[in-house]
PDB file of N, CA and C in Angstrom:
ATOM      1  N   UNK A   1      90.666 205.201  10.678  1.00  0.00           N
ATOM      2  CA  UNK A   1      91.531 206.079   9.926  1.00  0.00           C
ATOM      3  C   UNK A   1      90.689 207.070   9.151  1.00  0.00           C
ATOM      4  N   UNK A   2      90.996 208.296   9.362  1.00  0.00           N
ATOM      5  CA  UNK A   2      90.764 209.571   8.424  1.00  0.00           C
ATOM      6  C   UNK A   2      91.354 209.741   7.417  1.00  0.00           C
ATOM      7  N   UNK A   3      91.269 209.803   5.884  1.00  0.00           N
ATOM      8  CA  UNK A   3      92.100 210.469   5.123  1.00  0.00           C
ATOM      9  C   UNK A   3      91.356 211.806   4.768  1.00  0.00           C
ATOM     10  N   UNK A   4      91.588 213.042   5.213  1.00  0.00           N
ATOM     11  CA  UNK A   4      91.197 214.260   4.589  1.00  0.00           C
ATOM     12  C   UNK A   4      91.762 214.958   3.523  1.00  0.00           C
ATOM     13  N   UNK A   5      91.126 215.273   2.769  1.00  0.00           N
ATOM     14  CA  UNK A   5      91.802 216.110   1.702  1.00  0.00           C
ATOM     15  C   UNK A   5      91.303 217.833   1.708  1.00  0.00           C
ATOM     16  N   UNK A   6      92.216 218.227   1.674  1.00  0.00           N
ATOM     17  CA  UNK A   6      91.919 219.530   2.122  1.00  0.00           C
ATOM     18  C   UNK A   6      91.636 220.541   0.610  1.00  0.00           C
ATOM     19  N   UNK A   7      90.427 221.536   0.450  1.00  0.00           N
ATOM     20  CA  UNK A   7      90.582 222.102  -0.924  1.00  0.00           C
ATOM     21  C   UNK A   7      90.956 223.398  -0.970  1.00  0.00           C
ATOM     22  N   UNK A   8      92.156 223.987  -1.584  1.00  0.00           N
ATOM     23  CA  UNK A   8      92.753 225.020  -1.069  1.00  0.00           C
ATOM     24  C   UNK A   8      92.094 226.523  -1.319  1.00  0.00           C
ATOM     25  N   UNK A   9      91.283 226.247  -1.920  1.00  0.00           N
ATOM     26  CA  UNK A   9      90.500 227.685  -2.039  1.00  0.00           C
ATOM     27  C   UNK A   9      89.554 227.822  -1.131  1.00  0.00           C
ATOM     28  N   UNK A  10      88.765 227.235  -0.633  1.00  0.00           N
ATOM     29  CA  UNK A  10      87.968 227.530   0.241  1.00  0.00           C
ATOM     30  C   UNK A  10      88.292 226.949   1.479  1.00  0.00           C
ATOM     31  N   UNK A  11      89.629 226.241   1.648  1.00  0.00           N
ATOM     32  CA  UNK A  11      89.764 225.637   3.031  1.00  0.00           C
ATOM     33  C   UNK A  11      88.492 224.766   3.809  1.00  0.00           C
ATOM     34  N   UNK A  12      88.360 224.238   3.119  1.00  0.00           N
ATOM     35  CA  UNK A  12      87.323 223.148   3.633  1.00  0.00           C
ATOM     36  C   UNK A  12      87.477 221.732   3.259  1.00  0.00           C
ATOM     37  N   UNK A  13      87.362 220.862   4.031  1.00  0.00           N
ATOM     38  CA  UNK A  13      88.211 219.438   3.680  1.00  0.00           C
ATOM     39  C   UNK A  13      86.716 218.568   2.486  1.00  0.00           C
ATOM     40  N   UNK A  14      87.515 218.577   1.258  1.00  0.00           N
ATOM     41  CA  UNK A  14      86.057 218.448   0.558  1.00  0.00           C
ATOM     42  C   UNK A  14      85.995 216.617   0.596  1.00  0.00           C
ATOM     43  N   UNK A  15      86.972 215.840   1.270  1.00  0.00           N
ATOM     44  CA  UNK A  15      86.290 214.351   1.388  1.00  0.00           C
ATOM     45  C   UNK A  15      86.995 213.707   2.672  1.00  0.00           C
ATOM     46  N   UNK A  16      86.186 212.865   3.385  1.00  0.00           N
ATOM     47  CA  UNK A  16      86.981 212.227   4.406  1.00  0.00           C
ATOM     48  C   UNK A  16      86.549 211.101   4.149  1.00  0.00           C
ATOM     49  N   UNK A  17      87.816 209.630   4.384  1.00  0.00           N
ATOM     50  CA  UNK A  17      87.843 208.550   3.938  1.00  0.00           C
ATOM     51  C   UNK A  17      87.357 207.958   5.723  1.00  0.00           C
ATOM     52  N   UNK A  18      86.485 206.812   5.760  1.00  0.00           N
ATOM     53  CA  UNK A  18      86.390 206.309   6.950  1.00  0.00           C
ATOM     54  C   UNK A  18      86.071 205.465   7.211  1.00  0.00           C
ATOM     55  N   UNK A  19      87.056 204.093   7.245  1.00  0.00           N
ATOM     56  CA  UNK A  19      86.759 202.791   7.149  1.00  0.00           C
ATOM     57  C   UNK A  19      86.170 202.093   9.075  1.00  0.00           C
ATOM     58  N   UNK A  20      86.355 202.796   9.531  1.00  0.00           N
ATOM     59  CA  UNK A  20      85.495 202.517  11.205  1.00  0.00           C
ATOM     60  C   UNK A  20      84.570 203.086  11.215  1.00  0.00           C
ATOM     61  N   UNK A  21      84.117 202.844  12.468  1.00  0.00           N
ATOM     62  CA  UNK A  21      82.852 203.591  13.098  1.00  0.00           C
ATOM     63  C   UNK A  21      83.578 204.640  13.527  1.00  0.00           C
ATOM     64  N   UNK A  22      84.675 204.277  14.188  1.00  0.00           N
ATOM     65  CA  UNK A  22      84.768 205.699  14.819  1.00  0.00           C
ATOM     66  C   UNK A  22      85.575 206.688  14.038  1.00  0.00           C
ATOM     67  N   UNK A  23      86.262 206.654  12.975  1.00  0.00           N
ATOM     68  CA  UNK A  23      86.469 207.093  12.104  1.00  0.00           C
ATOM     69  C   UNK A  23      85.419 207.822  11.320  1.00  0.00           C
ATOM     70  N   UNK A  24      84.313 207.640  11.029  1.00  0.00           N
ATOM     71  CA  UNK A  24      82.798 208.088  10.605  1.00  0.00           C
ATOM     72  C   UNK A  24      82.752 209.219  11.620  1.00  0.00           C
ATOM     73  N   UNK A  25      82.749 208.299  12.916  1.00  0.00           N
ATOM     74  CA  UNK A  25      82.220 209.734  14.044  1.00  0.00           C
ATOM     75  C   UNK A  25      83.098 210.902  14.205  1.00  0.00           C
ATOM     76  N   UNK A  26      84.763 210.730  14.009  1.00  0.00           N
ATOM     77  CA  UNK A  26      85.621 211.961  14.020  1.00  0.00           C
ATOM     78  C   UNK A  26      85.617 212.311  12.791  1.00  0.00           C
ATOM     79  N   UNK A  27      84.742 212.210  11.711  1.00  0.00           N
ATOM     80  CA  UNK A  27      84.492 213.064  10.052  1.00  0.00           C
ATOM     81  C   UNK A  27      83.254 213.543  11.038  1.00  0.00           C
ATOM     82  N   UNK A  28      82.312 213.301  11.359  1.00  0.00           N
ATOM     83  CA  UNK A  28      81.065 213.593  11.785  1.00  0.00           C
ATOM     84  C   UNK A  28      81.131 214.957  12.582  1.00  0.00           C
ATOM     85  N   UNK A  29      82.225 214.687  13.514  1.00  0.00           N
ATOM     86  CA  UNK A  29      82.399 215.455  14.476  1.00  0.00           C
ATOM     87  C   UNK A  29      83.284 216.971  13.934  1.00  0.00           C
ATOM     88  N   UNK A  30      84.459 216.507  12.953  1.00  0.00           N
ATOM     89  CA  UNK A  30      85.342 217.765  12.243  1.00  0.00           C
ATOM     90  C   UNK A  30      84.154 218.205  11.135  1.00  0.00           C
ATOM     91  N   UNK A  31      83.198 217.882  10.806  1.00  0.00           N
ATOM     92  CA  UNK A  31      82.337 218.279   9.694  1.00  0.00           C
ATOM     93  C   UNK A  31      81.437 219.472  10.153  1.00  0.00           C
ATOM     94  N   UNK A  32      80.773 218.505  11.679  1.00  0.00           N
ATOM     95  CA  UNK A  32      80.424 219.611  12.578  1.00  0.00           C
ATOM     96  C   UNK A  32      80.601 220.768  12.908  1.00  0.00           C
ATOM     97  N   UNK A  33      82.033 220.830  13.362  1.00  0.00           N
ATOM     98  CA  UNK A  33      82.983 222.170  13.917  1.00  0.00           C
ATOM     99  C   UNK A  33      82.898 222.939  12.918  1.00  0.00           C
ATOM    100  N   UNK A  34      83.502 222.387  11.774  1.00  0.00           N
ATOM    101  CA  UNK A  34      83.897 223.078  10.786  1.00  0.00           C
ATOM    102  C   UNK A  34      82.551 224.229  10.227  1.00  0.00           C
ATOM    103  N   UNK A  35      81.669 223.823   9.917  1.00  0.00           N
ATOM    104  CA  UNK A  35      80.239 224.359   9.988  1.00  0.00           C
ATOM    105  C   UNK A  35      79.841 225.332  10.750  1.00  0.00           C
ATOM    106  N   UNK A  36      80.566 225.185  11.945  1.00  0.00           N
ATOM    107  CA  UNK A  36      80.573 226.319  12.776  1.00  0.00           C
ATOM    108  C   UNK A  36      79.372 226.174  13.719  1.00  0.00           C
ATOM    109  N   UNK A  37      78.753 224.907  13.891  1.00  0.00           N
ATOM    110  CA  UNK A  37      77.725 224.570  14.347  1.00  0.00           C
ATOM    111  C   UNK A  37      77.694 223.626  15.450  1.00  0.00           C
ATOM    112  N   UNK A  38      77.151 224.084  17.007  1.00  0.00           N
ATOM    113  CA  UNK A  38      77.582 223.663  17.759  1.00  0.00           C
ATOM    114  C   UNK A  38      76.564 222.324  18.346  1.00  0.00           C
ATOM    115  N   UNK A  39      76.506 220.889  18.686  1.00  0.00           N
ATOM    116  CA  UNK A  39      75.724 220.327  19.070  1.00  0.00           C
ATOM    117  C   UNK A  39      74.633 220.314  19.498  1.00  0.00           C
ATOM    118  N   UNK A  40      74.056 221.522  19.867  1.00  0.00           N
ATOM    119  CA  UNK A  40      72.780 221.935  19.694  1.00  0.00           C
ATOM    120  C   UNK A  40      72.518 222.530  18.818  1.00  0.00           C
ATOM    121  N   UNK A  41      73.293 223.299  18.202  1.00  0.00           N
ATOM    122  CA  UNK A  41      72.584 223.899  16.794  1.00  0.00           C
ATOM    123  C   UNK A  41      72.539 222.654  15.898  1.00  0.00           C
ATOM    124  N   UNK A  42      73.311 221.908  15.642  1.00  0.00           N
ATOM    125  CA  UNK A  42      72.528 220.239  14.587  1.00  0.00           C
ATOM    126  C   UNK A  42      71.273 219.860  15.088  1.00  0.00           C
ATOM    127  N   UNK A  43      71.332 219.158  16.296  1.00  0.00           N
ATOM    128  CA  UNK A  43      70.515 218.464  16.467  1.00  0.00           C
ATOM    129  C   UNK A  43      68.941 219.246  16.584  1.00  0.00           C
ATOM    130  N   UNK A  44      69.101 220.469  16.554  1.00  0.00           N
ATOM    131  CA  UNK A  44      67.509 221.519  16.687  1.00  0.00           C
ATOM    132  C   UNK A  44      67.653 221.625  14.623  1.00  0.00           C
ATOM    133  N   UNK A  45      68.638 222.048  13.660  1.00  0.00           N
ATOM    134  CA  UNK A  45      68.725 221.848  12.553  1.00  0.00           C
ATOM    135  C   UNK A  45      68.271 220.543  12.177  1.00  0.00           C
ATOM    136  N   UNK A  46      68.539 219.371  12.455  1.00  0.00           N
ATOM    137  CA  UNK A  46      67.816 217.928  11.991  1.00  0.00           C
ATOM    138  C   UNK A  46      66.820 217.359  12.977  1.00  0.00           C
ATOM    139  N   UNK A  47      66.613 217.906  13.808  1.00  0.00           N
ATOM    140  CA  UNK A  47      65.135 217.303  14.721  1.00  0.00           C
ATOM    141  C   UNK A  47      65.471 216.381  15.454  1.00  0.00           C
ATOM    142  N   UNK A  48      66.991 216.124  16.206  1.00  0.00           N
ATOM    143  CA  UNK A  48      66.708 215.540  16.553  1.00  0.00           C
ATOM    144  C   UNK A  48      67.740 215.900  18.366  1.00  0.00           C
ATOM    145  N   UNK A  49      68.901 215.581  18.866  1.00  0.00           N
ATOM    146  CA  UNK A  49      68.744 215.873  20.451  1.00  0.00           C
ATOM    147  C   UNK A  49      70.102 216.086  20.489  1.00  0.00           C
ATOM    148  N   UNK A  50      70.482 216.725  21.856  1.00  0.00           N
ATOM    149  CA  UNK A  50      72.418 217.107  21.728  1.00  0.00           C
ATOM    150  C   UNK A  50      72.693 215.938  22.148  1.00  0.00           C
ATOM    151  N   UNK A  51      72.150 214.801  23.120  1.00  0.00           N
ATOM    152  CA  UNK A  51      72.478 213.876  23.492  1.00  0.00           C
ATOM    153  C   UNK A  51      72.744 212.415  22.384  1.00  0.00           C
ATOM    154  N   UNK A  52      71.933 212.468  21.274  1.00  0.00           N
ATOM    155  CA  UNK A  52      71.901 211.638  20.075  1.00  0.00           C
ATOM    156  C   UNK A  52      72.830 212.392  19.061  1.00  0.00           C
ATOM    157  N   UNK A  53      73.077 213.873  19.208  1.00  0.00           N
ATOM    158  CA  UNK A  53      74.475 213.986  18.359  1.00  0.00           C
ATOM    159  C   UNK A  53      75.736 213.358  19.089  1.00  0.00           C
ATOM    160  N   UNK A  54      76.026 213.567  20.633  1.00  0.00           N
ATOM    161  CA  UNK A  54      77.218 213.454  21.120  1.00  0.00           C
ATOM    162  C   UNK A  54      77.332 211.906  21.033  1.00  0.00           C
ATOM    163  N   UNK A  55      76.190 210.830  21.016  1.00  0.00           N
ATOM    164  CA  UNK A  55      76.487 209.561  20.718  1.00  0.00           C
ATOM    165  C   UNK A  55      77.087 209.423  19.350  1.00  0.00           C
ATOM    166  N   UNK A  56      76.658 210.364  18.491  1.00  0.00           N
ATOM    167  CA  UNK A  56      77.139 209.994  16.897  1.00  0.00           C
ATOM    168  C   UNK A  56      78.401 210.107  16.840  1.00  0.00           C
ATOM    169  N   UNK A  57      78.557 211.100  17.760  1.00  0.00           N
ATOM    170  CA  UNK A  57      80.332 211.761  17.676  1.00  0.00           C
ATOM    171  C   UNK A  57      81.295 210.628  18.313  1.00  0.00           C
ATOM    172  N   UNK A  58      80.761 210.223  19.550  1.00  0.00           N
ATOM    173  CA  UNK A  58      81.586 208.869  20.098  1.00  0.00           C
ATOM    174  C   UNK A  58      81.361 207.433  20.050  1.00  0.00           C
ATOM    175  N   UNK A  59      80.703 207.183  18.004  1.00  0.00           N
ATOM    176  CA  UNK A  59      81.154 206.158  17.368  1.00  0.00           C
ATOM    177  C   UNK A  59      79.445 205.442  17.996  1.00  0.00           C
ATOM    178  N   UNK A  60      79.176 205.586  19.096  1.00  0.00           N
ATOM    179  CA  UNK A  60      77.853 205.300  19.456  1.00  0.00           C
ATOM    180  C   UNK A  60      76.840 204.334  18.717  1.00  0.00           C
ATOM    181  N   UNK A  61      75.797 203.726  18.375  1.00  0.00           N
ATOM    182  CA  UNK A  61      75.075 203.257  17.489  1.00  0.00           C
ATOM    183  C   UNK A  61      73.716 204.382  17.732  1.00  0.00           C
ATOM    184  N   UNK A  62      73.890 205.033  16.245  1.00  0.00           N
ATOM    185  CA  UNK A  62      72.556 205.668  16.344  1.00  0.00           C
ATOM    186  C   UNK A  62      71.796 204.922  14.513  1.00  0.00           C
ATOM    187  N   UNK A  63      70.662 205.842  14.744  1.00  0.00           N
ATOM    188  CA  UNK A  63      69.721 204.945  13.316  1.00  0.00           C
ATOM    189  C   UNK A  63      70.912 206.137  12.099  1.00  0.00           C
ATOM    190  N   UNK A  64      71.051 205.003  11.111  1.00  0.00           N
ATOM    191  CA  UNK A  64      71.610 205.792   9.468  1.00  0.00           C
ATOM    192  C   UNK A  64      71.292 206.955   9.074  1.00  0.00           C
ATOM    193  N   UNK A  65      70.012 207.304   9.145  1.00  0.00           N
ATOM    194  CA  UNK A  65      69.229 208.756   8.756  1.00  0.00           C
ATOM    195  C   UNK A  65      69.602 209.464   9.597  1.00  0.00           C
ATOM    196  N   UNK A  66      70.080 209.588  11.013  1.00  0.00           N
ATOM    197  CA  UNK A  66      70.559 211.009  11.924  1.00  0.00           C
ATOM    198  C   UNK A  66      71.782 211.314  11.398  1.00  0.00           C
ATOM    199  N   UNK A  67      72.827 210.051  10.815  1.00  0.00           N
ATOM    200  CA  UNK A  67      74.144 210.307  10.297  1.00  0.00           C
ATOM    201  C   UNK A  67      74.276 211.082   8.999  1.00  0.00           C
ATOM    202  N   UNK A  68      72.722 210.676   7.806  1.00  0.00           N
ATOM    203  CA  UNK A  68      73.299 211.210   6.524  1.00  0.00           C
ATOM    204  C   UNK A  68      72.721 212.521   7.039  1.00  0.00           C
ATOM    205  N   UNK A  69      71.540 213.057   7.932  1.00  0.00           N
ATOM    206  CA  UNK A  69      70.962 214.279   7.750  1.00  0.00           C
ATOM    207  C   UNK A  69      71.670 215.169   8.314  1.00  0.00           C
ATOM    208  N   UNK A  70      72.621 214.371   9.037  1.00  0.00           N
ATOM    209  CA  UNK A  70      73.644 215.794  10.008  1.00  0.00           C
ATOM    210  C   UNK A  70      74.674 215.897   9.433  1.00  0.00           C
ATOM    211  N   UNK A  71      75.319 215.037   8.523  1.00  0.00           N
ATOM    212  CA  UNK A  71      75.883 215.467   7.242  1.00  0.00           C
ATOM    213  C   UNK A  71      75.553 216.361   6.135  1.00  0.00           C
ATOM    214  N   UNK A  72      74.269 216.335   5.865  1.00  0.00           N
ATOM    215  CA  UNK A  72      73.478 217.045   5.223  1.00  0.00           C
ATOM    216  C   UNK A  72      73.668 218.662   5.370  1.00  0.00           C
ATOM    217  N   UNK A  73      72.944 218.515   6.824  1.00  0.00           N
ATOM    218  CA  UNK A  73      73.147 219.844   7.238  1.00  0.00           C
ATOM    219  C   UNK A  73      74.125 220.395   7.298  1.00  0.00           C
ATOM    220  N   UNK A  74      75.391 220.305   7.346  1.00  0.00           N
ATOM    221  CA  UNK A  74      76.705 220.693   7.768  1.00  0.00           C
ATOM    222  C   UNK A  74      77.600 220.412   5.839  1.00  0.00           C
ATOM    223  N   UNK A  75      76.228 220.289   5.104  1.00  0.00           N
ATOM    224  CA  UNK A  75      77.297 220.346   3.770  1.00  0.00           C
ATOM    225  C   UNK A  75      77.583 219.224   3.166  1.00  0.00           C
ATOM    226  N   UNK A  76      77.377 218.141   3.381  1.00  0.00           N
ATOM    227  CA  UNK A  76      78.338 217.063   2.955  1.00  0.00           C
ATOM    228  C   UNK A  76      77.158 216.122   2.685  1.00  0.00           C
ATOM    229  N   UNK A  77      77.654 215.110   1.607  1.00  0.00           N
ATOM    230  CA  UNK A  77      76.938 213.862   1.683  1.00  0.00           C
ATOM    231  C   UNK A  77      78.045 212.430   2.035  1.00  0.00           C
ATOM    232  N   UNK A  78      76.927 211.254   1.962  1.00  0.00           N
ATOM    233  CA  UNK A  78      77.152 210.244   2.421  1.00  0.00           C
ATOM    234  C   UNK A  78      77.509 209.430   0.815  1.00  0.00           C
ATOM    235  N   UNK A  79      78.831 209.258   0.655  1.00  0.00           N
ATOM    236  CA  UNK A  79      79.150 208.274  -0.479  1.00  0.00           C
ATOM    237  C   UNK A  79      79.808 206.713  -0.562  1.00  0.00           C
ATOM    238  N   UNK A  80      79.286 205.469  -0.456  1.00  0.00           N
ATOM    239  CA  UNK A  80      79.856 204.811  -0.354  1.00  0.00           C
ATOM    240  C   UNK A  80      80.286 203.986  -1.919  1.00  0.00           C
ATOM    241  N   UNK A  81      81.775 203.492  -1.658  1.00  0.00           N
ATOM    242  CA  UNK A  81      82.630 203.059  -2.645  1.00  0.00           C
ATOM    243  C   UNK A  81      83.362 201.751  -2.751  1.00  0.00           C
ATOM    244  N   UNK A  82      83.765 200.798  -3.148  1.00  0.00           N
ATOM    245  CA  UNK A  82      84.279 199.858  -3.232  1.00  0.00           C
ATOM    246  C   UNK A  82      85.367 199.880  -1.870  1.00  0.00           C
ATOM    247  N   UNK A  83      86.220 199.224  -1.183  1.00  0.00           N
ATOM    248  CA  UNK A  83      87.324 199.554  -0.587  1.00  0.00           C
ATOM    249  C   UNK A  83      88.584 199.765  -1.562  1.00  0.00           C
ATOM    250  N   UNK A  84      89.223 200.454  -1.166  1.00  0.00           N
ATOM    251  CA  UNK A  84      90.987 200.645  -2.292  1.00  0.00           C
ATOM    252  C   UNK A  84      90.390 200.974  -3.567  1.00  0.00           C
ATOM    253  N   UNK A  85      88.861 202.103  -3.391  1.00  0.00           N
ATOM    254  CA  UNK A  85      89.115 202.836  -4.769  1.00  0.00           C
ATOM    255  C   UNK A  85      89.830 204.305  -4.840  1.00  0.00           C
ATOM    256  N   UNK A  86      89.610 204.828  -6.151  1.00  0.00           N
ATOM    257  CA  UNK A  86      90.300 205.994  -6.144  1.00  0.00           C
ATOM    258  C   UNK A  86      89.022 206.579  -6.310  1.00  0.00           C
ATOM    259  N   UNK A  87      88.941 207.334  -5.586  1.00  0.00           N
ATOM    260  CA  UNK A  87      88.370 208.685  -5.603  1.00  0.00           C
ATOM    261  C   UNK A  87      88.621 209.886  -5.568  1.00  0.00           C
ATOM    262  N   UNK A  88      87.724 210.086  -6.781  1.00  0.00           N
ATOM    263  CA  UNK A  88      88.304 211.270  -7.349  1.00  0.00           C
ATOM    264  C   UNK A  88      87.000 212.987  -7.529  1.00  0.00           C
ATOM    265  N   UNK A  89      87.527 214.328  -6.041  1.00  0.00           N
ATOM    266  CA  UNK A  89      86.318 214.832  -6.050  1.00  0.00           C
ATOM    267  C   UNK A  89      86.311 215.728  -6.474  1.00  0.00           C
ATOM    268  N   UNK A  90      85.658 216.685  -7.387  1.00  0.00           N
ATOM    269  CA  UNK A  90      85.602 217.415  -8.267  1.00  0.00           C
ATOM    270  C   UNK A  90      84.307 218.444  -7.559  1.00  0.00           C
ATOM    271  N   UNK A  91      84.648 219.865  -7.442  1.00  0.00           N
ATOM    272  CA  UNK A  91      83.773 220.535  -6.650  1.00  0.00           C
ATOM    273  C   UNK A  91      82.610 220.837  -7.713  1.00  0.00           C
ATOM    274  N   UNK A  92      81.506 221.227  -7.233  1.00  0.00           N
ATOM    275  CA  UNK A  92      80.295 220.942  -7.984  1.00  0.00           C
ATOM    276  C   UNK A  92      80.247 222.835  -8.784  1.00  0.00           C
TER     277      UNK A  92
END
């Protein structure tokens, strides 16, 4: 499950909730797009391959560090939280 929250001034979804793997990989993957950055442009941006992004995208097992840095790149960080908290995101 995705929960996105969308922020209306800049139209950019400023948190996605993602209790799966593959839930992780379709934030991974809409974080991507959204960025405007196409599977080879990440993976030449974080060093690492289009073939090790498209595994990230389909839930795949890749190492933790390709997930937070291609988050990174594309804007976003990696926050983890209790389950059934409230979170609450406040733009910087």
């Amino acid at each position: 499950m995705i929960d996105a929250r969308d922020d209306s001034e800049t139209m950019r979804r400023r948190y996605y909730r993602a209790r799966t793997t593959r839930a992780l990989a379709d934030a991974v993957q809409a974080v991507r797009a959204a960025s405007g950055k196409s599977q080879t442009d990440l993976a030449e941006l974080i060093g690492s391959s289009r073939p090790t992004i498209s595994r990230m995208e389909r839930g795949q097992p890749i190492a933790t560090d390709t997930v937070i840095d291609a988050l990174t790149a594309c804007g976003y960080e990696l926050v983890v939280v209790p389950r059934g908290s409230l979170v609450t995101v406040v733009p910087a």
